[in-house]
Protein backbone atom coordinates (compact mmCIF):
# COMPACT_ATOMS: atom_id res chain seq x y z
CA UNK A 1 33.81 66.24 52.19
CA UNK A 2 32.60 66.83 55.66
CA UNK A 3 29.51 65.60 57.09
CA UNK A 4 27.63 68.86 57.27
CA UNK A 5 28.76 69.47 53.60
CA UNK A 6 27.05 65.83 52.63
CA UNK A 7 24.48 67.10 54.49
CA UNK A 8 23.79 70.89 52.49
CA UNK A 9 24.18 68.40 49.31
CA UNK A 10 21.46 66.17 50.31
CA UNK A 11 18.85 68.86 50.95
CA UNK A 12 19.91 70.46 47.76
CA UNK A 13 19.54 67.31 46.04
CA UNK A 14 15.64 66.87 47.82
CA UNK A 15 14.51 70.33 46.81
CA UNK A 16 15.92 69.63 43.17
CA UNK A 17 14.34 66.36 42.84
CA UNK A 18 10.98 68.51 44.01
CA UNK A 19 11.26 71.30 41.57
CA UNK A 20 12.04 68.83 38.28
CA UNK A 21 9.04 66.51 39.59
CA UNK A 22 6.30 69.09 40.24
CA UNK A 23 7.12 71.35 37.52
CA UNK A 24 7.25 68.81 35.12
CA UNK A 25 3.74 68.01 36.32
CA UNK A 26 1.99 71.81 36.25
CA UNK A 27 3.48 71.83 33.03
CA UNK A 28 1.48 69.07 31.64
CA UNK A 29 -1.84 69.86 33.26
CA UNK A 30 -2.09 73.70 33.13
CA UNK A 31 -3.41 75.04 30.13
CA UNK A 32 -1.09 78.22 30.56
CA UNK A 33 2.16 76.56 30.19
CA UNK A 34 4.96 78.22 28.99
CA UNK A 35 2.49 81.12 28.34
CA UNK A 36 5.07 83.80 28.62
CA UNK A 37 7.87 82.11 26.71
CA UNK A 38 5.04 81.96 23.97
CA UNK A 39 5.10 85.62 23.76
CA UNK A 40 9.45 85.69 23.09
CA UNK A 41 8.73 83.03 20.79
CA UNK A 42 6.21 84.21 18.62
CA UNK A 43 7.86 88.09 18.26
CA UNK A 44 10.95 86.67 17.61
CA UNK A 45 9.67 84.78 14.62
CA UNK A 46 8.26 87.65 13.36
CA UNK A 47 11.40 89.53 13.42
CA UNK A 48 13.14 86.54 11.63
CA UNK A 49 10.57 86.78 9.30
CA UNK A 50 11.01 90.85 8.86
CA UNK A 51 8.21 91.97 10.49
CA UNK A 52 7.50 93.76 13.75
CA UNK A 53 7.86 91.70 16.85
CA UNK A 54 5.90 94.37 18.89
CA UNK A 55 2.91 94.93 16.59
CA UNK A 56 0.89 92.59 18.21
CA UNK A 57 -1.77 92.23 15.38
CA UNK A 58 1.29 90.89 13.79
CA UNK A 59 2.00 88.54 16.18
CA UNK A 60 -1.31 87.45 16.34
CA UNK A 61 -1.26 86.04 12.95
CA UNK A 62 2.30 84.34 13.84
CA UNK A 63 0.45 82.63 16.82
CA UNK A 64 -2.66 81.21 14.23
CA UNK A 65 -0.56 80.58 11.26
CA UNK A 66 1.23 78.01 13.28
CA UNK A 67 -1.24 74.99 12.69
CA UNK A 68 0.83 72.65 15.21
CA UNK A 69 1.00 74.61 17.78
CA UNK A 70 -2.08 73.64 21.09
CA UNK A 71 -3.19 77.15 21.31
CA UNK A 72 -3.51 78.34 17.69
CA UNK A 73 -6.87 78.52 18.40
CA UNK A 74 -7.12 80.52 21.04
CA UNK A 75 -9.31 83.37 20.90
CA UNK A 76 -7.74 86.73 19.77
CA UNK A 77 -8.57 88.50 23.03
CA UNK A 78 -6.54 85.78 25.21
CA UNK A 79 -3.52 86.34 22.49
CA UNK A 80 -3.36 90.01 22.15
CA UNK A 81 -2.40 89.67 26.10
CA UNK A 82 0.54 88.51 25.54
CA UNK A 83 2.26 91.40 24.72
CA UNK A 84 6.13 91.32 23.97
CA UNK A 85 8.08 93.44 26.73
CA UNK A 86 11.23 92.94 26.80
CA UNK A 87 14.18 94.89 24.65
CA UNK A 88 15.50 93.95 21.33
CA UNK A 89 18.41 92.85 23.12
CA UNK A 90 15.92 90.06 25.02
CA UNK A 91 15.50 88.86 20.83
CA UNK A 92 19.41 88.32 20.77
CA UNK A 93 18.61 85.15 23.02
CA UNK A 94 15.41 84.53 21.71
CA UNK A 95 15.78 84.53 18.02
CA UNK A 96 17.77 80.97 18.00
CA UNK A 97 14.51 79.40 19.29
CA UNK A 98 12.43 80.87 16.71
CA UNK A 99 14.52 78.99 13.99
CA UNK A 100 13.02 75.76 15.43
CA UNK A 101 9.66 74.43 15.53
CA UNK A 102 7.40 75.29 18.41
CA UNK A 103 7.61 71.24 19.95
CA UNK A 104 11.72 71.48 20.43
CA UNK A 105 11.91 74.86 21.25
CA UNK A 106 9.80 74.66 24.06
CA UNK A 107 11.35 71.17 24.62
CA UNK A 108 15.08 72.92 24.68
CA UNK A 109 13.63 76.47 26.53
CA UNK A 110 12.40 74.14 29.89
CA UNK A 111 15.58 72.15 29.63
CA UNK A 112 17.91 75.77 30.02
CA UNK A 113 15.48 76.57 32.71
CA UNK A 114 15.31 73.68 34.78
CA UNK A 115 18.81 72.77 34.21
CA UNK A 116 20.13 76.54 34.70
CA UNK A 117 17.96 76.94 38.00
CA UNK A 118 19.54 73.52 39.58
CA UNK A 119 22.90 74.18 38.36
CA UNK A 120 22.87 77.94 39.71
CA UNK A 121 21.15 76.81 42.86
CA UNK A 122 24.58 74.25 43.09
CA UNK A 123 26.48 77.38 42.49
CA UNK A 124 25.03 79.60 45.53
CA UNK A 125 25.31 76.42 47.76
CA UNK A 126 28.81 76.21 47.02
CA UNK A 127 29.41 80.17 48.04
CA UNK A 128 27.76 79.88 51.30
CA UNK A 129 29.09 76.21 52.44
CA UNK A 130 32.46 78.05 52.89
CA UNK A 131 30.56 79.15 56.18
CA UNK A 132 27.28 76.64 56.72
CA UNK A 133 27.12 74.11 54.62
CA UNK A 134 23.82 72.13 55.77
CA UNK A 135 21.64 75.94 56.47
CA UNK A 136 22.89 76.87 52.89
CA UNK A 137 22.00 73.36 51.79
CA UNK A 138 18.44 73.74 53.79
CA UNK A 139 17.82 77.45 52.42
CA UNK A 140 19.04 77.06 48.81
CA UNK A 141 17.37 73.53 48.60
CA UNK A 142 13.56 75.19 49.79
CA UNK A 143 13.58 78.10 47.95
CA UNK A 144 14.54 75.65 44.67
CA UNK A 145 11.49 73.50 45.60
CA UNK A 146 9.41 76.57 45.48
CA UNK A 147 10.08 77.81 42.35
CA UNK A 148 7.84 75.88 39.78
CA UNK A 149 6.48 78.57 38.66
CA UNK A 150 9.23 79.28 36.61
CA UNK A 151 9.12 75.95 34.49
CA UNK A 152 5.46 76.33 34.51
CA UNK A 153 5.52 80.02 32.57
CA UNK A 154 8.72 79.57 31.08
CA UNK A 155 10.03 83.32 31.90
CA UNK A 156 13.15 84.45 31.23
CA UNK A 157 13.58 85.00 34.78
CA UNK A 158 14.44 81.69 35.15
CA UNK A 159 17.42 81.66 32.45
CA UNK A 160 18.47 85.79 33.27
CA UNK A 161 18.57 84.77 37.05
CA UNK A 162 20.68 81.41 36.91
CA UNK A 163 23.26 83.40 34.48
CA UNK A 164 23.35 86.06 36.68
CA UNK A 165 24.31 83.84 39.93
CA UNK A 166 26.88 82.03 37.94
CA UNK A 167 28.19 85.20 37.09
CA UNK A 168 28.84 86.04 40.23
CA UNK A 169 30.04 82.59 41.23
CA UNK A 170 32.74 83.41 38.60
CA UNK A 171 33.72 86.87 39.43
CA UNK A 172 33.71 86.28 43.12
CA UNK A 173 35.79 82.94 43.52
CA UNK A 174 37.96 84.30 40.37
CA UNK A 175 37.53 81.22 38.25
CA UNK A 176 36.09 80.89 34.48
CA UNK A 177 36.14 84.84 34.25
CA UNK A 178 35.03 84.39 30.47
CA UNK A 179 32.86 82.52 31.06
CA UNK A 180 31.50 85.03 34.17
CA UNK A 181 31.62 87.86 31.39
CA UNK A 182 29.07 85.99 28.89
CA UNK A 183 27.11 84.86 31.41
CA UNK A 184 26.82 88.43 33.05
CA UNK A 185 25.98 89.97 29.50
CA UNK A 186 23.38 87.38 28.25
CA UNK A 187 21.69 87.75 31.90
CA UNK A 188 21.72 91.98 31.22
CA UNK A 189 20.51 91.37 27.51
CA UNK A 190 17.95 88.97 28.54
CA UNK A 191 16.37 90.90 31.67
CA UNK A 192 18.44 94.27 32.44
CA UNK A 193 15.73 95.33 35.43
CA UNK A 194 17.21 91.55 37.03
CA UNK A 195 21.12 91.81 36.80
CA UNK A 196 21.45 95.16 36.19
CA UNK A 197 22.34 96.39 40.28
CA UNK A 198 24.60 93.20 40.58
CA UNK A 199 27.03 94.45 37.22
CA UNK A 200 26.40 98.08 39.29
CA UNK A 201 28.05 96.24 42.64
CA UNK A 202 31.34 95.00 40.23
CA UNK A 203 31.47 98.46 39.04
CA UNK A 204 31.62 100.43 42.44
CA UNK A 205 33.46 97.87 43.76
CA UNK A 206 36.77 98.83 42.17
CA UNK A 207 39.63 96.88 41.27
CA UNK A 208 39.26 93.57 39.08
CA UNK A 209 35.69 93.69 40.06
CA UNK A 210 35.25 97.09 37.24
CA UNK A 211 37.59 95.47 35.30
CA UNK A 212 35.22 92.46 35.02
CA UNK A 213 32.03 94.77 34.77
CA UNK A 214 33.87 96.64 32.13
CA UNK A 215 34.35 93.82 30.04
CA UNK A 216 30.91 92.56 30.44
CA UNK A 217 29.25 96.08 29.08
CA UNK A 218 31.70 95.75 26.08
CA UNK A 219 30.72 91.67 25.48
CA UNK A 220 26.66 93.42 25.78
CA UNK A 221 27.06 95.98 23.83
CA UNK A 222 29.12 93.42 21.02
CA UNK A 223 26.01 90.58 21.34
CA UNK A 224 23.34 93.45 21.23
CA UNK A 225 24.10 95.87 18.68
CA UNK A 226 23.18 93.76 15.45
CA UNK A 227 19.69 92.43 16.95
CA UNK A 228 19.24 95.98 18.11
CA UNK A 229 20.01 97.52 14.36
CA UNK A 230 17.99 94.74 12.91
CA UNK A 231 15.00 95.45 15.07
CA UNK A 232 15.37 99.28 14.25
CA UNK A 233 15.15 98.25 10.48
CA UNK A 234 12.38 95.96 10.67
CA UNK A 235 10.33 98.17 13.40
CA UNK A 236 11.69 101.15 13.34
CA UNK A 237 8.99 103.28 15.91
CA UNK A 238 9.29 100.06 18.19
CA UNK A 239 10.21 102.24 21.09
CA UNK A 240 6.95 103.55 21.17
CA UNK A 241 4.95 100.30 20.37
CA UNK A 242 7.40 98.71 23.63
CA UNK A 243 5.66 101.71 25.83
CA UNK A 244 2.28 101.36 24.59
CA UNK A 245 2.96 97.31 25.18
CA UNK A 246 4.13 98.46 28.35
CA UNK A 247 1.17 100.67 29.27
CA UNK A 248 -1.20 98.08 28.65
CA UNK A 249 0.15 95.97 30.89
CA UNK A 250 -0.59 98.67 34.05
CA UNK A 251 -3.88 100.03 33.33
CA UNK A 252 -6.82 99.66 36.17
CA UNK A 253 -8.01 96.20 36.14
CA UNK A 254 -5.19 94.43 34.23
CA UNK A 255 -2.98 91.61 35.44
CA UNK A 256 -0.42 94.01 36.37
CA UNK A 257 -2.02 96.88 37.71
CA UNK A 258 -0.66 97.46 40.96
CA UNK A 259 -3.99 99.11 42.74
CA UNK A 260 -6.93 97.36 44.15
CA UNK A 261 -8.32 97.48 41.43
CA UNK A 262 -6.53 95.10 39.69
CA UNK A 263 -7.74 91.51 38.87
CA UNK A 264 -6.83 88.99 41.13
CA UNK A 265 -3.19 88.30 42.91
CA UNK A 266 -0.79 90.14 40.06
CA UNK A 267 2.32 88.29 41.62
CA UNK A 268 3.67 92.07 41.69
CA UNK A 269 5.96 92.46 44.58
CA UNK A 270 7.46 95.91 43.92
CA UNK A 271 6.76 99.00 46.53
CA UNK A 272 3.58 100.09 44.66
CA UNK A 273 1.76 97.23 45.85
CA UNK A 274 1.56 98.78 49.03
CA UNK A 275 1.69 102.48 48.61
CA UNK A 276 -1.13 102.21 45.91
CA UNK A 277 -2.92 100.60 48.90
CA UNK A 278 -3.32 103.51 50.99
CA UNK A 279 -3.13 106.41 47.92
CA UNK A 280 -4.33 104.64 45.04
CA UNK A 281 -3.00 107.18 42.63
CA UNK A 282 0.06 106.51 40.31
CA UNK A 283 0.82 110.04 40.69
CA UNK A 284 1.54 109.11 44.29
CA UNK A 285 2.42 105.54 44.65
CA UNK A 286 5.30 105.40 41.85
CA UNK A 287 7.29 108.68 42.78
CA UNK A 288 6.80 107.60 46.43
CA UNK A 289 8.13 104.23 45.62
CA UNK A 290 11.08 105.51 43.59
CA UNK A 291 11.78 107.85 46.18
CA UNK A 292 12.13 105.16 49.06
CA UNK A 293 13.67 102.67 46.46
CA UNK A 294 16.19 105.67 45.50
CA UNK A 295 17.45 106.63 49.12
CA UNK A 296 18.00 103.12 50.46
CA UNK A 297 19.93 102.00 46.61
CA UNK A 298 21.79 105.17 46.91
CA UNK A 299 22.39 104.68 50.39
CA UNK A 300 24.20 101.31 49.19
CA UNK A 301 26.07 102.40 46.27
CA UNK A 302 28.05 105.23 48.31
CA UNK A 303 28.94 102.34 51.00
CA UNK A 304 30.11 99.81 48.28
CA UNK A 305 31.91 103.16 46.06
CA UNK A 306 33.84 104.05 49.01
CA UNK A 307 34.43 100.62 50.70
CA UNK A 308 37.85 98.31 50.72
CA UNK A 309 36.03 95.14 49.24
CA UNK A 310 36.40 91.56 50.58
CA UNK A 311 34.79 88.42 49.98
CA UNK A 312 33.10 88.82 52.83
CA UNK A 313 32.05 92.47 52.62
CA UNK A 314 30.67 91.48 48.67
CA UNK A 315 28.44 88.97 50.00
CA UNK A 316 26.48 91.54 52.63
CA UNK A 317 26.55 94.10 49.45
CA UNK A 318 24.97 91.39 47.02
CA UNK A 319 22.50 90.64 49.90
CA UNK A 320 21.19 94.07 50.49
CA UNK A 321 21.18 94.64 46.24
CA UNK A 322 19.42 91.43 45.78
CA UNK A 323 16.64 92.35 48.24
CA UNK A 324 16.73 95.87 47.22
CA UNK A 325 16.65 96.08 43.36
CA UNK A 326 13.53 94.08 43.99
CA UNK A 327 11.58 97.25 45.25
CA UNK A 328 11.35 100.78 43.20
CA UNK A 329 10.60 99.03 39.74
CA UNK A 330 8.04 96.47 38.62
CA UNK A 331 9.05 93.07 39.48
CA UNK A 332 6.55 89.47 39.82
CA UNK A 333 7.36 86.43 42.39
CA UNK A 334 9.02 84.62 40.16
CA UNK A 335 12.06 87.72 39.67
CA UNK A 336 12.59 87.04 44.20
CA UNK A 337 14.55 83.74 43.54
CA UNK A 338 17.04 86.34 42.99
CA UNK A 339 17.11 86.16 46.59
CA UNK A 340 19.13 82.85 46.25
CA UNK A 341 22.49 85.44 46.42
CA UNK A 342 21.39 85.90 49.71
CA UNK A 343 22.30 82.92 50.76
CA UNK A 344 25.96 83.31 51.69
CA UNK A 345 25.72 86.12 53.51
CA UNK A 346 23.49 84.79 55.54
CA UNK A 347 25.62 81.70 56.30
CA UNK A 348 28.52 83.78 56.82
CA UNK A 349 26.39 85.90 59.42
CA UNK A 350 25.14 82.17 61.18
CA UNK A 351 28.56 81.02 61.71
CA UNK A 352 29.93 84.17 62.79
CA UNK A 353 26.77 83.56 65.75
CA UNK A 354 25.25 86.05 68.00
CA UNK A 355 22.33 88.02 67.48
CA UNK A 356 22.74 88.70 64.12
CA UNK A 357 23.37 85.91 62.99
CA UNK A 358 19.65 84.55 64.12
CA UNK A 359 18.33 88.01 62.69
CA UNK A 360 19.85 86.80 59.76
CA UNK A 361 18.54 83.28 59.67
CA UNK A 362 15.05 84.36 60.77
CA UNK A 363 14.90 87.44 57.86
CA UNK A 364 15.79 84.81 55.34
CA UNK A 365 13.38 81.95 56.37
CA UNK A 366 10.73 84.41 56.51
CA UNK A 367 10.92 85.59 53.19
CA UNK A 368 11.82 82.50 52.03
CA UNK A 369 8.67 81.03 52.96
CA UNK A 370 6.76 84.05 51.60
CA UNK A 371 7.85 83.97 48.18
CA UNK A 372 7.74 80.12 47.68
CA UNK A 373 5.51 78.90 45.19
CA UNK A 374 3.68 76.74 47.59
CA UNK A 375 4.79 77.32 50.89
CA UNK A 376 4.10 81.12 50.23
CA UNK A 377 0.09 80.46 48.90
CA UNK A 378 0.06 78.26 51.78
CA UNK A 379 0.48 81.20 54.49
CA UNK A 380 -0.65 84.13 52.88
CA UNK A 381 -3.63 82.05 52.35
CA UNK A 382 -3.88 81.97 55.99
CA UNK A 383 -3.02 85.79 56.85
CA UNK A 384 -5.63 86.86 54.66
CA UNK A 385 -8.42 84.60 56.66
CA UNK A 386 -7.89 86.91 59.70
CA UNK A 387 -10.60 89.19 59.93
CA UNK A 388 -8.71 92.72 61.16
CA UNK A 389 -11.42 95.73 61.31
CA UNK A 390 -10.22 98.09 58.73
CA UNK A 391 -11.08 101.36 60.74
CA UNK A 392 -8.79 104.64 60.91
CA UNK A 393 -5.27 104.38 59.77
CA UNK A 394 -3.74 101.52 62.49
CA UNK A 395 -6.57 99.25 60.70
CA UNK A 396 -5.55 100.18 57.24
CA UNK A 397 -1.74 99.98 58.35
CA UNK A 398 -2.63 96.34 59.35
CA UNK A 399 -4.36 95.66 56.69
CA UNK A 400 -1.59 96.26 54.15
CA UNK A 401 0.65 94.05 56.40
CA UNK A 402 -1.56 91.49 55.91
CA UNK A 403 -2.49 92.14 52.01
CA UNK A 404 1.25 92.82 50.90
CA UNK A 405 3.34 90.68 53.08
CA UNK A 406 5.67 89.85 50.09
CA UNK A 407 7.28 93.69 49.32
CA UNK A 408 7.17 94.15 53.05
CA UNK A 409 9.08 91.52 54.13
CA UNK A 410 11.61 92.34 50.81
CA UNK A 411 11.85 95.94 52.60
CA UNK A 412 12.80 94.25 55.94
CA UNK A 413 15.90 92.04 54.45
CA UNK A 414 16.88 94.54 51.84
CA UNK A 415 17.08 97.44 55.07
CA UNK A 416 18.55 94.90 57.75
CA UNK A 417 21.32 93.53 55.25
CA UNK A 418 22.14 97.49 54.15
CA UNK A 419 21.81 98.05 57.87
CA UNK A 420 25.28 95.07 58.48
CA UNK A 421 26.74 96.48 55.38
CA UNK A 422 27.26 99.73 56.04
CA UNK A 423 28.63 99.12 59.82
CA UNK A 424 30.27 95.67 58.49
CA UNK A 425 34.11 95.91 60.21
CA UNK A 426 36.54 93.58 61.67
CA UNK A 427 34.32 93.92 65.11
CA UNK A 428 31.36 92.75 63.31
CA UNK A 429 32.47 90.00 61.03
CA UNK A 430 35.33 88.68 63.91
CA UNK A 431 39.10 89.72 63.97
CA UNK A 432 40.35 86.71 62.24
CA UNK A 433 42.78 87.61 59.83
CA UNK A 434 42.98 86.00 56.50
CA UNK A 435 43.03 86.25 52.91
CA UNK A 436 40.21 86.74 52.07
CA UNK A 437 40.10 89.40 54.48
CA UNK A 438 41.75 91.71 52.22
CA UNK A 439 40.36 94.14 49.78
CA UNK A 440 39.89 93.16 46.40
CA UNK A 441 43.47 93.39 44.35
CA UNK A 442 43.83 96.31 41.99
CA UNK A 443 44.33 95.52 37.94
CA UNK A 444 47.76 94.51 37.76
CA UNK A 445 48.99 96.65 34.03
């Protein structure tokens, strides 16, 4: 191995050695650890025990009937937050852990996370060393030791995301494609709004890439269907109880609600963070936001439907969907380290040098730093300390640059990386001739 790629390996190594450390330690001092995990676990063991997983009164009495558990005695009020949100399929994953006591299941849930987010961060080093080993070692290695968070709530994020990026790891270097398909299906079963743009990408793409996607809907359909008939049988108006779940989750003042009005920092990084900040209506900021979101993903999926795919050409496609998917629908900090497919692109664009290529490198650091765990409390703490006057529309216009810095920035990377996509060539990525060069092969019958 080369010096620079002992190099990329050692800052991977650092950040990983910071994310186990520190998010072993908010783990054992919060008091809201593993808090969303609690939710998965609880409905699923009401649906193993036939009854409805998104009743929450029912829940409820899952959470105080379990004597060993620290928080049985939380009040009902702090419970009946934690509101199950995800699709029956999300139970598929779930349900195992249910079958176990609370101690090893949470035990076993932060090893798949911390393990999955190391070993997935290894993965996305590995893509982008085949341009810049040491920046790919420097980018993956931060944005890993920024993402405690994830241990700390125990969100499915953290598994849905690292399953996703080996995934793609699979399908793009063409190695372990079973394995690619699983992982690809438990990710969409798990968290659909998270991997659902990058099994859209394989799709357009063409070639083995659909074949891939193809056999990843059939492996989610085959893993989903029974928990999704049991569900129906044990809940059968659960569709409705999900929206009203859903609902609760977005009305004014809640943790989710995207307007000023909501209570504290959300962690909501979706377009309607800023909209709602200049027309706080949702009959404004959410078709507004899907309309923008809309364009710039449609935008992308003509380019990548009528494109001759390459390597190279996936990774600027993966970079622009990772930013992008981000934007039109609700998504928190912890759903950015998504961003980590971002990665090789960017190294590709570093070593190809120019302009660009620092465009690139400064795009990613930026947002890099904004969505870290630390290093992104750290500076928006500071932005917010500047006292801007708030007059006429320039001084609201700054303001929301200052108050939603996060979905911004997204909207910068997600528009700069379509922006190389669509005009990507042989006079933009170099005229060297290889084979990776070449469009992705056709299915051989």
């Amino acid at each position: 191995m080369t010096k620079a790629g002992l190099n990329g390996l050692y800052l991977l190594f650092l950040g990983s050695v910071v994310f186990i450390l520190v998010g072993i330690t908010l783990s054992y001092m919060s008091p809201d650890a593993m808090v969303d995990f609690k939710a998965s676990y609880y409905s699923a063991r009401c649906l193993v025990q036939q009854r409805d997983p998104y009743n929450q009164s029912e829940v409820l009495q899952e959470y105080q009937a379990d004597g060993e558990a620290p928080f049985a005695t939380a009040t009902a009020s702090d419970l009946m937050m934690r509101r199950h949100v995800y699709p029956p399929t999300a139970l598929f994953f779930t349900v195992p852990f249910a079958l176990l006591p609370w101690g090893p299941a949470r035990l076993l849930w932060f090893t798949l996370t911390t393990g999955g987010l190391i070993f997935a961060s290894f993965l996305a080093w590995d893509l982008g060393a085949d341009y810049a080993p040491t920046l790919s070692g420097a980018l993956v290695g931060f944005l890993l030791a920024n993402s405690e968070v994830l241990i700390l709530l125990g969100n499915p994020s953290g598994i849905a995301i690292s399953l996703c990026v080996a995934a793609v790891w699979c399908f793009l270097r063409e190695r372990f494609i079973p394995a690619g398909i699983l992982c690809l299906a438990f990710s969409l079963a798990i968290k659909p709004q998270d991997a659902a743009f990058f099994w859209l990408f394989f799709f357009l793409a063409g070639g083995v890439y659909r074949k891939h996607a193809l056999q990843t809907l059939l492996a989610t359909v085959a893993l989903s269907l029974p928990v999704l008939l049991w569900v129906w049988h044990v809940a059968p108006h659960w569709m409705q109880e999900l929206h009203s779940n859903m609902l609760e989750l977005f009305i004014p003042g809640s943790v989710d609600y995207p307007g000023p009005a909501a209570s504290g920092f959300n962690g909501l990084v979706n377009l309607q963070e800023v909209v709602s900040a200049l027309w706080n209506d949702p009959r404004i900021y959410n078709p507004l936001s899907y309309l923008v979101g809309a364009l710039l993903l449609l935008a992308w999926a003509f380019v990548t439907l009528r494109s001759c795919h390459s390597p190279k050409r996936a990774w600027l496609a993966l970079a622009t969907i990772a930013a992008l998917s981000l934007l039109p629908v609700y998504h928190h900090l912890y759903d950015t380290k998504l961003l980590v497919l971002t990665v090789p692109a960017c190294a590709m664009l570093w070593a190809e040098g120019g302009l660009i290529g620092w465009l690139a490198l400064l795009v990613n650091t930026v947002c890099f730093v904004l969505i870290g765990d630390f290093s992104g409390v750290i500076v928006l703490s500071g932005i917010r300390r500047l006292h801007v006057s708030a007059n006429g529309l320039s001084g609201q216009i700054v303001t929301t640059l200052q108050s939603f810095p996060v979905p911004l920035i997204l909207l910068v990377m997600g528009v700069f990386y379509l922006w190389i996509y669509v005009r990507a060539g042989e006079s933009t990525l170099g005229n060297r001739h290889s084979p990776e060069d070449l469009c992705v092969p056709k299915v051989h019958k």
